[in-house]
Protein backbone atom coordinates (compact mmCIF):
# COMPACT_ATOMS: atom_id res chain seq x y z
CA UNK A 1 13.09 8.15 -18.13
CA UNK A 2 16.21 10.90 -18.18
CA UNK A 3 19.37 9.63 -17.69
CA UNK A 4 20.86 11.99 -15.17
CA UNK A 5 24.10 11.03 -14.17
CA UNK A 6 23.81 13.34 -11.04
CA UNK A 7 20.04 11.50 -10.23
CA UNK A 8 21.52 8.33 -10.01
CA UNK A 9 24.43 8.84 -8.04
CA UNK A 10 22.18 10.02 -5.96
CA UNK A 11 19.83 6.80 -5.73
CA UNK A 12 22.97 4.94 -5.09
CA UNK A 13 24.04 7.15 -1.94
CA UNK A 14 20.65 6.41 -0.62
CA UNK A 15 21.91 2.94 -0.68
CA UNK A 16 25.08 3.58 0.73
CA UNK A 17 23.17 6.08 3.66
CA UNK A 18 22.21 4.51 6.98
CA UNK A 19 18.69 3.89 6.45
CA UNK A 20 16.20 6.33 7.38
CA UNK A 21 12.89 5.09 9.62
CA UNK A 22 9.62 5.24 7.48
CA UNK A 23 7.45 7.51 9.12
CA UNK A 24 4.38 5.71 9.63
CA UNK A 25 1.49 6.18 6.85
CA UNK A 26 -1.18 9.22 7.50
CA UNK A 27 -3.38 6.34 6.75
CA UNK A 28 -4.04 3.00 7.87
CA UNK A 29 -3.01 0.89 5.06
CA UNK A 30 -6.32 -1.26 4.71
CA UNK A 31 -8.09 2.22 5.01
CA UNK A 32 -6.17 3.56 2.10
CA UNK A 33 -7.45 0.68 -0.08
CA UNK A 34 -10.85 0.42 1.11
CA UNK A 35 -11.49 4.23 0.53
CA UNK A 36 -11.00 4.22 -3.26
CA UNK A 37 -11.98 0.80 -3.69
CA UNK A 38 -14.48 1.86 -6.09
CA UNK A 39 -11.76 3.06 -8.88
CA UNK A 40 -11.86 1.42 -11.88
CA UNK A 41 -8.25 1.98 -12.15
CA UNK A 42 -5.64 -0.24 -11.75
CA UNK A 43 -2.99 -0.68 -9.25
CA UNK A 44 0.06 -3.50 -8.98
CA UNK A 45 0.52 -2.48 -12.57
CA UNK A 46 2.12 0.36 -14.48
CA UNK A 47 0.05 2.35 -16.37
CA UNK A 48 1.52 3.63 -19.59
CA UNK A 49 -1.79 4.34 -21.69
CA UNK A 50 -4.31 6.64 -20.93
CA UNK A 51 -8.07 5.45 -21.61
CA UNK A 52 -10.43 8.47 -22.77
CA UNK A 53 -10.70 8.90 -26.19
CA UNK A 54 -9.33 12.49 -27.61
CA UNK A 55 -7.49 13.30 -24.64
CA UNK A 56 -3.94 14.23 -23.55
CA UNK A 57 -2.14 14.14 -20.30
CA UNK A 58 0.50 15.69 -20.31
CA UNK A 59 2.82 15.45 -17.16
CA UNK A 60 5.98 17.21 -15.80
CA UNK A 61 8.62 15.58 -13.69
CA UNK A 62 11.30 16.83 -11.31
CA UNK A 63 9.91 19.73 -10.20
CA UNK A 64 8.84 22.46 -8.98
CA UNK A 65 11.03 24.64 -10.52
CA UNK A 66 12.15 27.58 -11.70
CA UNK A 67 10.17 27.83 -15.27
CA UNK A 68 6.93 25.91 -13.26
CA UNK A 69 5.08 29.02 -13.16
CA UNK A 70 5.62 29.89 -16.82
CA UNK A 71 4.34 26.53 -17.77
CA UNK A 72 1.29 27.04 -15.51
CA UNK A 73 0.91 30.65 -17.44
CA UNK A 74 1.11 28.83 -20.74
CA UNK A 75 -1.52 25.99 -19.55
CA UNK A 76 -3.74 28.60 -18.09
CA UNK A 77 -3.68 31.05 -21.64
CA UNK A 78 -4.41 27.55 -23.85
CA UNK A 79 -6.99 26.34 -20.78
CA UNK A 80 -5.26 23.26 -20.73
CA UNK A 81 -4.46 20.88 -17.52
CA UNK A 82 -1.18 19.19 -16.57
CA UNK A 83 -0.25 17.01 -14.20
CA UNK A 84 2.84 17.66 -12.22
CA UNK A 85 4.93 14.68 -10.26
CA UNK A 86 6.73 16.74 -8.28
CA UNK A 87 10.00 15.90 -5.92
CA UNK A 88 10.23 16.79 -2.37
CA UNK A 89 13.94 17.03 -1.67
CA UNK A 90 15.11 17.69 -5.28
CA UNK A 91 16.29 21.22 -6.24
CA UNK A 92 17.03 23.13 -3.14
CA UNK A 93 15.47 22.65 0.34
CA UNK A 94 12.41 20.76 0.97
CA UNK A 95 9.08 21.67 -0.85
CA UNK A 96 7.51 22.64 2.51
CA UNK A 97 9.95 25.24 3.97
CA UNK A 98 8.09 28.23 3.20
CA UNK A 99 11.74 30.44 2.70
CA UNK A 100 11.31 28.74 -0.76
CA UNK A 101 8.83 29.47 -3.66
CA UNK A 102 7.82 26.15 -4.00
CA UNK A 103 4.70 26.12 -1.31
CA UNK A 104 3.53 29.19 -3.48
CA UNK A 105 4.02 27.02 -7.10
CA UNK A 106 2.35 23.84 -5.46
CA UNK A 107 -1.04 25.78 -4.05
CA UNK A 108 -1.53 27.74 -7.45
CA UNK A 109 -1.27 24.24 -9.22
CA UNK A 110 -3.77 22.67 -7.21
CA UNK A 111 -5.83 26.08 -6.99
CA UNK A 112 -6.10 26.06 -11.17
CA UNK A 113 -7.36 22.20 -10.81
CA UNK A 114 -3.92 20.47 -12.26
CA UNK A 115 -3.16 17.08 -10.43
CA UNK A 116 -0.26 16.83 -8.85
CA UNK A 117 1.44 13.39 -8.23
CA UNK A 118 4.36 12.07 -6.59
CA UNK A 119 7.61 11.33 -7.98
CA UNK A 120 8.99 10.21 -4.77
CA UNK A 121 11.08 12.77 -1.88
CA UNK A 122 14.42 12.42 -3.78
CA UNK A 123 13.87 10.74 -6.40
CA UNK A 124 14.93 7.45 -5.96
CA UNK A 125 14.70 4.67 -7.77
CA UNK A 126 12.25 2.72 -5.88
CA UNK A 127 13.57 -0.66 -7.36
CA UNK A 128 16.62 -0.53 -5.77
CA UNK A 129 15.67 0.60 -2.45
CA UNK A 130 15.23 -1.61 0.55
CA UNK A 131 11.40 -1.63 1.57
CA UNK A 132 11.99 0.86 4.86
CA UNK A 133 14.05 3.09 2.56
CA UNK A 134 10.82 3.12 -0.34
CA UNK A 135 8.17 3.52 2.25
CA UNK A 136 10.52 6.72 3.22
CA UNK A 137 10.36 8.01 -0.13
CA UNK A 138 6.78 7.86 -0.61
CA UNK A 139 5.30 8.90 2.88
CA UNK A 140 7.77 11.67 3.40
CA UNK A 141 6.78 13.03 0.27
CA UNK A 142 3.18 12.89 1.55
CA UNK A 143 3.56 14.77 4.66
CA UNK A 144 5.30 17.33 2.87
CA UNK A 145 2.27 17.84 0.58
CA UNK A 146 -0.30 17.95 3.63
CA UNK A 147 1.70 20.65 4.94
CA UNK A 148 1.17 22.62 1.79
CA UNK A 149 -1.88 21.70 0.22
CA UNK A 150 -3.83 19.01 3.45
CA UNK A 151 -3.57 15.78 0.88
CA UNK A 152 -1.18 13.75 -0.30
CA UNK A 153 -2.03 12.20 -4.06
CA UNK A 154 -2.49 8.44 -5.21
CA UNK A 155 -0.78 8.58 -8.35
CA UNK A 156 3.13 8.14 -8.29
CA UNK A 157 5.82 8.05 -11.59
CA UNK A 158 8.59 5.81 -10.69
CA UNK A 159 11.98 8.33 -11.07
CA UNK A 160 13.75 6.50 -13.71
CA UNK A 161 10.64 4.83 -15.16
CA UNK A 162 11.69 2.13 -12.75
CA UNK A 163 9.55 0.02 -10.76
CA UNK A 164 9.95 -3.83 -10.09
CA UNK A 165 7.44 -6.46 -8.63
CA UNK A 166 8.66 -5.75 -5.28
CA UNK A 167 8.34 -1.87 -5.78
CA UNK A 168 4.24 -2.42 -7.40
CA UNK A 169 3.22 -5.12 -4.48
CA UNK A 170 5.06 -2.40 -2.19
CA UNK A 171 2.85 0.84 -4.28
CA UNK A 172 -0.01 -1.71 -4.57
CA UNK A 173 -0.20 -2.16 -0.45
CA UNK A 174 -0.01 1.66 -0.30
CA UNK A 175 -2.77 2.20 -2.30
CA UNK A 176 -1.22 4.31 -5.47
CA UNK A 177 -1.40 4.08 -9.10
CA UNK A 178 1.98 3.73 -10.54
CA UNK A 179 2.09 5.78 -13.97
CA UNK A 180 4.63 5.65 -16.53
CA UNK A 181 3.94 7.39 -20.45
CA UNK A 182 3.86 5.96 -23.71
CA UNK A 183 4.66 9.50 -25.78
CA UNK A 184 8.68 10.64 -24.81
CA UNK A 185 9.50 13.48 -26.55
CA UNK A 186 13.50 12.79 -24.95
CA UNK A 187 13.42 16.86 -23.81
CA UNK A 188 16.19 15.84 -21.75
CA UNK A 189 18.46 15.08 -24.58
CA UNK A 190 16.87 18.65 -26.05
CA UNK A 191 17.68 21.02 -23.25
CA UNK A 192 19.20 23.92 -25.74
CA UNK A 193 17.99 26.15 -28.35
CA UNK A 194 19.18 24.50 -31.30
CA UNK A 195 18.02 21.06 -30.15
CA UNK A 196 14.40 21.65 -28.77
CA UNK A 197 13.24 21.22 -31.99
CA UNK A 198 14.28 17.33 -31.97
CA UNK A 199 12.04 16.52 -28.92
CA UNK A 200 8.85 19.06 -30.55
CA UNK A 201 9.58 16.63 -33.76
CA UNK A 202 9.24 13.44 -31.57
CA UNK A 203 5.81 14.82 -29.83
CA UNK A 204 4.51 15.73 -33.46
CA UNK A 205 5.22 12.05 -34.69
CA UNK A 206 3.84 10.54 -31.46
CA UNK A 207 0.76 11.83 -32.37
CA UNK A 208 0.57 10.99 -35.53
CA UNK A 209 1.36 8.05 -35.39
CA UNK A 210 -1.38 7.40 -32.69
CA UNK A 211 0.08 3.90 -31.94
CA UNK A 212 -2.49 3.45 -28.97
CA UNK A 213 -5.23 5.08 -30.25
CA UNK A 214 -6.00 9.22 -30.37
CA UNK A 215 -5.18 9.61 -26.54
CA UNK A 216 -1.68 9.87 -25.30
CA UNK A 217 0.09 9.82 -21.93
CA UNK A 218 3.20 12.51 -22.36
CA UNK A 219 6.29 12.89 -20.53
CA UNK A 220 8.42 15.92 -19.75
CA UNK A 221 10.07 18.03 -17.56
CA UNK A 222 9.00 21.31 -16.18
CA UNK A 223 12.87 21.94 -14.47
CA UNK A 224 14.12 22.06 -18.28
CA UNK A 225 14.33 25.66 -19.42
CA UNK A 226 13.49 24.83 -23.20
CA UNK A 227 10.63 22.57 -22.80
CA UNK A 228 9.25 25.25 -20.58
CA UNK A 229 10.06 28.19 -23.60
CA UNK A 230 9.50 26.13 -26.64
CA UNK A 231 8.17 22.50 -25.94
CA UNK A 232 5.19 23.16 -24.05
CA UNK A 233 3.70 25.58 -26.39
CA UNK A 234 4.50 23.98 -29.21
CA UNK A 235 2.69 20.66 -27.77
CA UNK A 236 -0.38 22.93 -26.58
CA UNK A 237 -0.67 24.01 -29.85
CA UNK A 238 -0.70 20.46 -31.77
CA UNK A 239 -3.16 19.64 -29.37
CA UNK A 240 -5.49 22.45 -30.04
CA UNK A 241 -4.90 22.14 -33.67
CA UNK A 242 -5.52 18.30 -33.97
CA UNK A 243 -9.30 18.94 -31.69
CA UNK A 244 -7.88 17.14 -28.36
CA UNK A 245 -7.92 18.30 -24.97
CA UNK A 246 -5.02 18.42 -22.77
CA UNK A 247 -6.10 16.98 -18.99
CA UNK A 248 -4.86 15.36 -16.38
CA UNK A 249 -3.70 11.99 -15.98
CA UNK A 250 -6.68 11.82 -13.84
CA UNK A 251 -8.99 12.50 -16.23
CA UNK A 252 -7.86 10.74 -19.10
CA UNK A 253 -7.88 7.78 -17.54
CA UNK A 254 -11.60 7.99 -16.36
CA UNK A 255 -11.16 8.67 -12.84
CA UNK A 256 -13.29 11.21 -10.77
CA UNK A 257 -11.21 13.72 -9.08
CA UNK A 258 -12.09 12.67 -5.22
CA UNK A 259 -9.82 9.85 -6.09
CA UNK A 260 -6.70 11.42 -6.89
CA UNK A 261 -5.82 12.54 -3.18
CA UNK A 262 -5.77 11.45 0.20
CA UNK A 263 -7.44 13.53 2.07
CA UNK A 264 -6.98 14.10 6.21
């Protein structure tokens, strides 16, 4: 994952913060479990690999953003889905106070069928945390979503890439799929105009390399202002070109929609 020196200064003040009650899950726990319990996919493990033949999922972290609507303009022209693990306490206010844009962003992504996923309220790396402060993270970041769009989703990305055996039997109890990527194109370290062409390169190679097959699991970053211009159409475009479909993590790894949310 992006090493962002601001990020995890942050993850450490949550440590350092008196610790926040968990609000109590919308769901009973056991209910949670028992209401996808006919998934064929996994959780207590991370998923890196996506399992449909020909397919891509590509997924954005750390937003909404500012240049989230121009990505959802360029997925919409190419008829392509994304899936977006978004932050709920990341970039200015929370994602549910409506004197923001990001209610807006969040409905039109759900409204044009792209998944969106959690990657946590404030990004915190959920190894690190105690278990009241995780549970926090996660079920704060549902409520928020409820407000906006009446579910919260079932698939989470660790921030950092980072979840331990206490953070999956924690995810595992809460009844999400923890999803990590096995294509990194490193836009992070590719954030300019001269650069972007570096992480572009990497996604190009990824694919042909195909080291799991012809279906990859892609990260990247729709609050980066070149992957939005330069990154994301040049990887819609390989895709097209090369006769795979960009989806949803969702989809590519076999799971019917009705799965990826909780629902009231």
């Amino acid at each position: 994952m992006a090493p962002k020196p601001l990020r995890a200064l942050l993850s450490l003040c949550l440590l350092a913060w008196p610790t926040k009650a968990a609000p109590a899950p919308l769901r009973n726990l056991t209910a949670r479990v028992q209401a996808r319990a006919t998934t064929s996919v996994p959780r207590g493990v991370i998923i890196e690999h996506c399992t449909v033949p020909g397919t891509v999922a590509l997924t954005f972290d750390d937003g909404p953003f500012i240049y989230t609507d121009h990505i959802l303009d360029l997925l919409d022209h190419h008829g392509a889905k994304a899936t977006f693990f978004i932050n709920g306490e990341n970039w200015s206010r929370a994602i549910h106070d409506d004197a923001t844009p990001w209610p807006q962003v969040l409905r039109r992504m759900d409204a044009a069928g792209h998944q969106i996923g959690s990657h946590t309220w404030g990004h915190a790396d959920l190894s690190i945390l105690d278990p009241e402060s995780r549970e926090y993270q996660i079920y704060e970041l549902e409520r928020a979503l409820f407000a906006i769009i009446g579910k919260a989703p079932t698939y989470l990305r660790p921030p950092y890439a980072s979840c331990n055996w206490d953070c999956l039997a924690a995810t595992e109890r809460m009844g999400y799929h923890v999803v990590n990527f096995d294509v990194d194109p490193k836009d992070y370290l590719h954030n300019d105009a001269s650069g972007i062409g570096g992480a572009m390169e990497n996604f190009s190679n990824a694919l042909d390399a195909q080291r799991w097959g012809n279906s990859f699991l892609v990260l990247s970053h729709d609050s980066l202002k070149y992957t939005a211009l330069a990154l994301v159409p040049h990887m819609l475009t390989e895709i097209q070109a090369r006769g795979l479909r960009a989806v949803t993590v969702g989809e590519c790894l076999g799971d019917p929609k009705e799965n990826w949310y909780w629902t009231a």
